[in-house]
C-alpha atoms as a PDB file:
ATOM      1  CA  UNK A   1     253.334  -1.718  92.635  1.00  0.00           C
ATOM      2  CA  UNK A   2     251.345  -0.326  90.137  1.00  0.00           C
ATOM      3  CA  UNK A   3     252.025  -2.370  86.940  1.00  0.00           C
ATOM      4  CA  UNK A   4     251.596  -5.432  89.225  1.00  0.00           C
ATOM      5  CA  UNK A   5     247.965  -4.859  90.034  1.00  0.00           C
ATOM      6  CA  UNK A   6     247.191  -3.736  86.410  1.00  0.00           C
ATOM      7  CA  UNK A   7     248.725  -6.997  85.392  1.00  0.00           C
ATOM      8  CA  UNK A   8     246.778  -8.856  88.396  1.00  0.00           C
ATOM      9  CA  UNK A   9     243.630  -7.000  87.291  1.00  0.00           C
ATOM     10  CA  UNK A  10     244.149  -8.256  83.796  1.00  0.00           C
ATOM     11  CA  UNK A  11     244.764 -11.646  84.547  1.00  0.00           C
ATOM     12  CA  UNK A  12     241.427 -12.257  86.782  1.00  0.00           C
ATOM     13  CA  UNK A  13     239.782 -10.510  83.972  1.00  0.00           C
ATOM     14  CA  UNK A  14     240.732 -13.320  81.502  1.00  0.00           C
ATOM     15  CA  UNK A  15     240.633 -15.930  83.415  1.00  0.00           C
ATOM     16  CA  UNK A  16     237.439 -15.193  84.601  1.00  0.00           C
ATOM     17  CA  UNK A  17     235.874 -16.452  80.847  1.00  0.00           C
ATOM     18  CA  UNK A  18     238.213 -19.275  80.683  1.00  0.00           C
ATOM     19  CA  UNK A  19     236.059 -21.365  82.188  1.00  0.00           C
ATOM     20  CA  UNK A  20     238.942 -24.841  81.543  1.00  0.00           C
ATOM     21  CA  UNK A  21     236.814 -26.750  84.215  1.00  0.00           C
ATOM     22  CA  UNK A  22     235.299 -29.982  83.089  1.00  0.00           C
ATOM     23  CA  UNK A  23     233.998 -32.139  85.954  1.00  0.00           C
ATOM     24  CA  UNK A  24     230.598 -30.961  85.525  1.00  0.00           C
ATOM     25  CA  UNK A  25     229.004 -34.112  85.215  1.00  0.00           C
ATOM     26  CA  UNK A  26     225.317 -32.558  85.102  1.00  0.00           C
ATOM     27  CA  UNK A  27     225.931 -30.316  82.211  1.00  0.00           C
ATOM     28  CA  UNK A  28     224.993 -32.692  78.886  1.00  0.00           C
ATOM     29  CA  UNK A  29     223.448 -30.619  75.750  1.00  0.00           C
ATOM     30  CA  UNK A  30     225.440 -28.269  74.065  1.00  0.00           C
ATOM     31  CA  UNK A  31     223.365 -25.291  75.339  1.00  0.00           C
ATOM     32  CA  UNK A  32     224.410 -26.570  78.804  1.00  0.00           C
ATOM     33  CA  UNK A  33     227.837 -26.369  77.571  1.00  0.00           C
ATOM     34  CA  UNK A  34     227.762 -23.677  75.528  1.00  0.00           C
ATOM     35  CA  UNK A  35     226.561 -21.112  78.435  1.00  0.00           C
ATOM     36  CA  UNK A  36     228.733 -22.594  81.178  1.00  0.00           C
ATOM     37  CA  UNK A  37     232.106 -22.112  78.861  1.00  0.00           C
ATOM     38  CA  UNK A  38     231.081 -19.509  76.060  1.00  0.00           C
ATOM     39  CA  UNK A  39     228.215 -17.030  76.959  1.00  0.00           C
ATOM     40  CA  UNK A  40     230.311 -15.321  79.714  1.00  0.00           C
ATOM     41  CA  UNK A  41     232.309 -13.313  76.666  1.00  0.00           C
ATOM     42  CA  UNK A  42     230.322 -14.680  73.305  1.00  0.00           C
ATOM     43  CA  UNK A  43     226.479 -14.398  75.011  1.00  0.00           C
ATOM     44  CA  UNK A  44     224.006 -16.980  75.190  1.00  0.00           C
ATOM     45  CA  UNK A  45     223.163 -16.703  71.638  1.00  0.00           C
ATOM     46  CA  UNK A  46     226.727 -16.023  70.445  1.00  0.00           C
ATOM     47  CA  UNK A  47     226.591 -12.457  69.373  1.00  0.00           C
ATOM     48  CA  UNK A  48     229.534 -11.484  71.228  1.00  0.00           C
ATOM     49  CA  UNK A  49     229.661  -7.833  72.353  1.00  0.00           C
ATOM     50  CA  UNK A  50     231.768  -5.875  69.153  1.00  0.00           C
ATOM     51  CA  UNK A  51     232.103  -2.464  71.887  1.00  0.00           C
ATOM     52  CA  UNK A  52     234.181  -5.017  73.690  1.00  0.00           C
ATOM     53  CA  UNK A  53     236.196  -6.496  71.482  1.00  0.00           C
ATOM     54  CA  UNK A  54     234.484 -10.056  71.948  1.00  0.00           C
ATOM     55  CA  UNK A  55     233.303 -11.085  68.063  1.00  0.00           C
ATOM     56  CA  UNK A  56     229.906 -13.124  67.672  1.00  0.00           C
ATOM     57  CA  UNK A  57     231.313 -16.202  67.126  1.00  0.00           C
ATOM     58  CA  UNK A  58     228.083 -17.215  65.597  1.00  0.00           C
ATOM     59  CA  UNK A  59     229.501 -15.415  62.389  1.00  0.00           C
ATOM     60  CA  UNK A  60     232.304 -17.959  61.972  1.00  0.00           C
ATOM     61  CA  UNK A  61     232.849 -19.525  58.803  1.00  0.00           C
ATOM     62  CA  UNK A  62     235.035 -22.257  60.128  1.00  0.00           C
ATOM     63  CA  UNK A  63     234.232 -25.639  59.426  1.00  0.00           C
ATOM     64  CA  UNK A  64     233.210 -28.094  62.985  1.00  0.00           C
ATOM     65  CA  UNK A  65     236.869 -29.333  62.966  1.00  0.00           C
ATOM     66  CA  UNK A  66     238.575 -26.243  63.018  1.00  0.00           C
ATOM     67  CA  UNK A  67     236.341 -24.912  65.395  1.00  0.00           C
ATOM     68  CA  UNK A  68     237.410 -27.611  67.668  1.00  0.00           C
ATOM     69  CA  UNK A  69     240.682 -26.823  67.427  1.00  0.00           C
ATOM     70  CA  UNK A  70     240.360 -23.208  67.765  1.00  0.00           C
ATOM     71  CA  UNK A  71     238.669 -23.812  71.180  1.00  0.00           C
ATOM     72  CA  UNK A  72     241.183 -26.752  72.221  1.00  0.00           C
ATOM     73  CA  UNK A  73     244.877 -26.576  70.734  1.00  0.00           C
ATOM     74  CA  UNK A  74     245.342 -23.084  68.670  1.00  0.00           C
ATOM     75  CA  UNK A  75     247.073 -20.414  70.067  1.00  0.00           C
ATOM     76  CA  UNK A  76     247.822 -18.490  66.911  1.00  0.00           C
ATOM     77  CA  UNK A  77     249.153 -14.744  67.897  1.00  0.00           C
ATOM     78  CA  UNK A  78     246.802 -12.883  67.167  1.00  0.00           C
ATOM     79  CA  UNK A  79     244.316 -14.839  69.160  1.00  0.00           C
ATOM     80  CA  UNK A  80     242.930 -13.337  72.488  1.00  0.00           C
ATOM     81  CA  UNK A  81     240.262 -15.415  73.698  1.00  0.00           C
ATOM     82  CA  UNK A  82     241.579 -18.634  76.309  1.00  0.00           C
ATOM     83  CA  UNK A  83     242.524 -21.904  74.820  1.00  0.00           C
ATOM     84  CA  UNK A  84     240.566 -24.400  76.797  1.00  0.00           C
ATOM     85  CA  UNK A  85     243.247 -26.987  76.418  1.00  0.00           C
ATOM     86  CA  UNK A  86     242.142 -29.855  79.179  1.00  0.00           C
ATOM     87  CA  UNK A  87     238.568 -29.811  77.273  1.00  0.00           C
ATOM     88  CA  UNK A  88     237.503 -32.975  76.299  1.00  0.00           C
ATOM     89  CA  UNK A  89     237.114 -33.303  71.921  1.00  0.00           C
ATOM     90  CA  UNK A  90     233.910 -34.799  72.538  1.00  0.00           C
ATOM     91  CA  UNK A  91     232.810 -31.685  74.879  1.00  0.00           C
ATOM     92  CA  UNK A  92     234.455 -29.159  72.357  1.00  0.00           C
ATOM     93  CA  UNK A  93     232.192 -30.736  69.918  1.00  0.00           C
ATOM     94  CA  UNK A  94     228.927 -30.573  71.459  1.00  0.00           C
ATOM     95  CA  UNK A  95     229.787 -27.157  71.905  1.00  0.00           C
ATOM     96  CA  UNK A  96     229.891 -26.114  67.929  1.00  0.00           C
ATOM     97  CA  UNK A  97     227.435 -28.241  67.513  1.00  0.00           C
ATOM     98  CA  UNK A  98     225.128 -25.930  69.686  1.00  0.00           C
ATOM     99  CA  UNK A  99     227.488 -22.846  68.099  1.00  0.00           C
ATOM    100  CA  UNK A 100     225.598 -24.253  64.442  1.00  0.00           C
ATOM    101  CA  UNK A 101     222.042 -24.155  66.020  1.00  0.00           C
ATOM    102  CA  UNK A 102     222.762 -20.707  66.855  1.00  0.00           C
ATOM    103  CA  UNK A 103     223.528 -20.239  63.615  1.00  0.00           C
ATOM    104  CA  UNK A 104     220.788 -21.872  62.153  1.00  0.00           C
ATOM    105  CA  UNK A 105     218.574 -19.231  64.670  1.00  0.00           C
ATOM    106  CA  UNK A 106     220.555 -15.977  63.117  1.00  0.00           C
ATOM    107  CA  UNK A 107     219.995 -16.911  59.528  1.00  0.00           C
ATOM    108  CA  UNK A 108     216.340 -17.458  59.939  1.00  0.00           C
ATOM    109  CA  UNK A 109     215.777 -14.625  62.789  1.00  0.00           C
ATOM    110  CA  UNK A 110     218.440 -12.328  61.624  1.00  0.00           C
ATOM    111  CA  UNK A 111     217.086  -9.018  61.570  1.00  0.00           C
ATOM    112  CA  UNK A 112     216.018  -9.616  65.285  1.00  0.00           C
ATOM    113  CA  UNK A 113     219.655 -10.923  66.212  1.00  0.00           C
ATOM    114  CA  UNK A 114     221.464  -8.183  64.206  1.00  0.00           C
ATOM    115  CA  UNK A 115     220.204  -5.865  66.696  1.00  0.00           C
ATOM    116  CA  UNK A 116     221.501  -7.937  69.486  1.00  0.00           C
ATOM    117  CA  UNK A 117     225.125  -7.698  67.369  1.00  0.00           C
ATOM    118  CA  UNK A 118     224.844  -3.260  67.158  1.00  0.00           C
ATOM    119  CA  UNK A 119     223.884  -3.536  71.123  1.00  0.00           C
ATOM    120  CA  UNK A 120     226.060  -3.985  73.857  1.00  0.00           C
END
C-alpha cells in the first residue's frame, strides 16, 4: 500500500508542472505563456530553484529550435522535466521567445538575478 501512494504522491507532483493544456484562448504574449506553463518549476523570471533540482532555464545555451524541441518532442533519459507534447510549435515558440527576453534581463541585471539563482 505503501509504494502505491509514494508512487501516487510522485505522480501528482509532476504532473502538477506539466501544465499540457492549450485551450487557453486568452493567454497571447509569451509572458502569458511562459508563467501559465513554465514558472510553476522554472519561476517567473526563469531562475529555476537549484535546492530543488529545477535548473534556471534562463542559462540555456540552446539555440530557439532546439529549445522547441526540448519542450515539445525530446524525451532524452536523463531528462526530468514533462514533455509538453500536444503544445502547439507556434506556442512553444512564443515561449523561448519570452525565455530570450529573460535572458536579455539576466545579462544586463545579473548581479540582482544571481541572487534570485543562490535563493530558494
Amino acid at each position: 500500500m505503501r509504494p502505491l501512494l509514494l508512487a501516487a504522491m510522485i505522480l501528482v507532483s509532476v504532473s502538477g508542472c506539466s501544465q499540457d493544456q492549450h485551450d487557453h484562448p486568452t493567454l497571447t504574449t509569451g509572458e502569458q505563456l511562459f508563467n501559465y506553463h513554465c514558472a510553476e518549476c522554472h519561476g517567473e523570471q526563469g531562475t529555476g530553484n537549484l535546492f530543488d533540482g529545477i535548473p534556471a532555464n534562463i542559462l540555456t545555451q540552446k539555440n530557439q529550435q532546439a529549445i522547441i524541441t526540448y519542450i515539445t518532442t525530446d524525451t532524452g533519459q536523463e531528462r526530468t522535466m514533462p514533455v509538453f507534447s500536444a503544445m502547439p510549435a507556434e506556442e512553444a515558440k512564443i515561449i523561448t521567445e519570452h525565455l530570450f527576453t529573460l535572458q536579455k534581463t539576466y545579462d544586463t541585471k545579473g548581479s540582482q538575478i544571481k541572487q534570485l539563482l543562490i535563493e530558494p
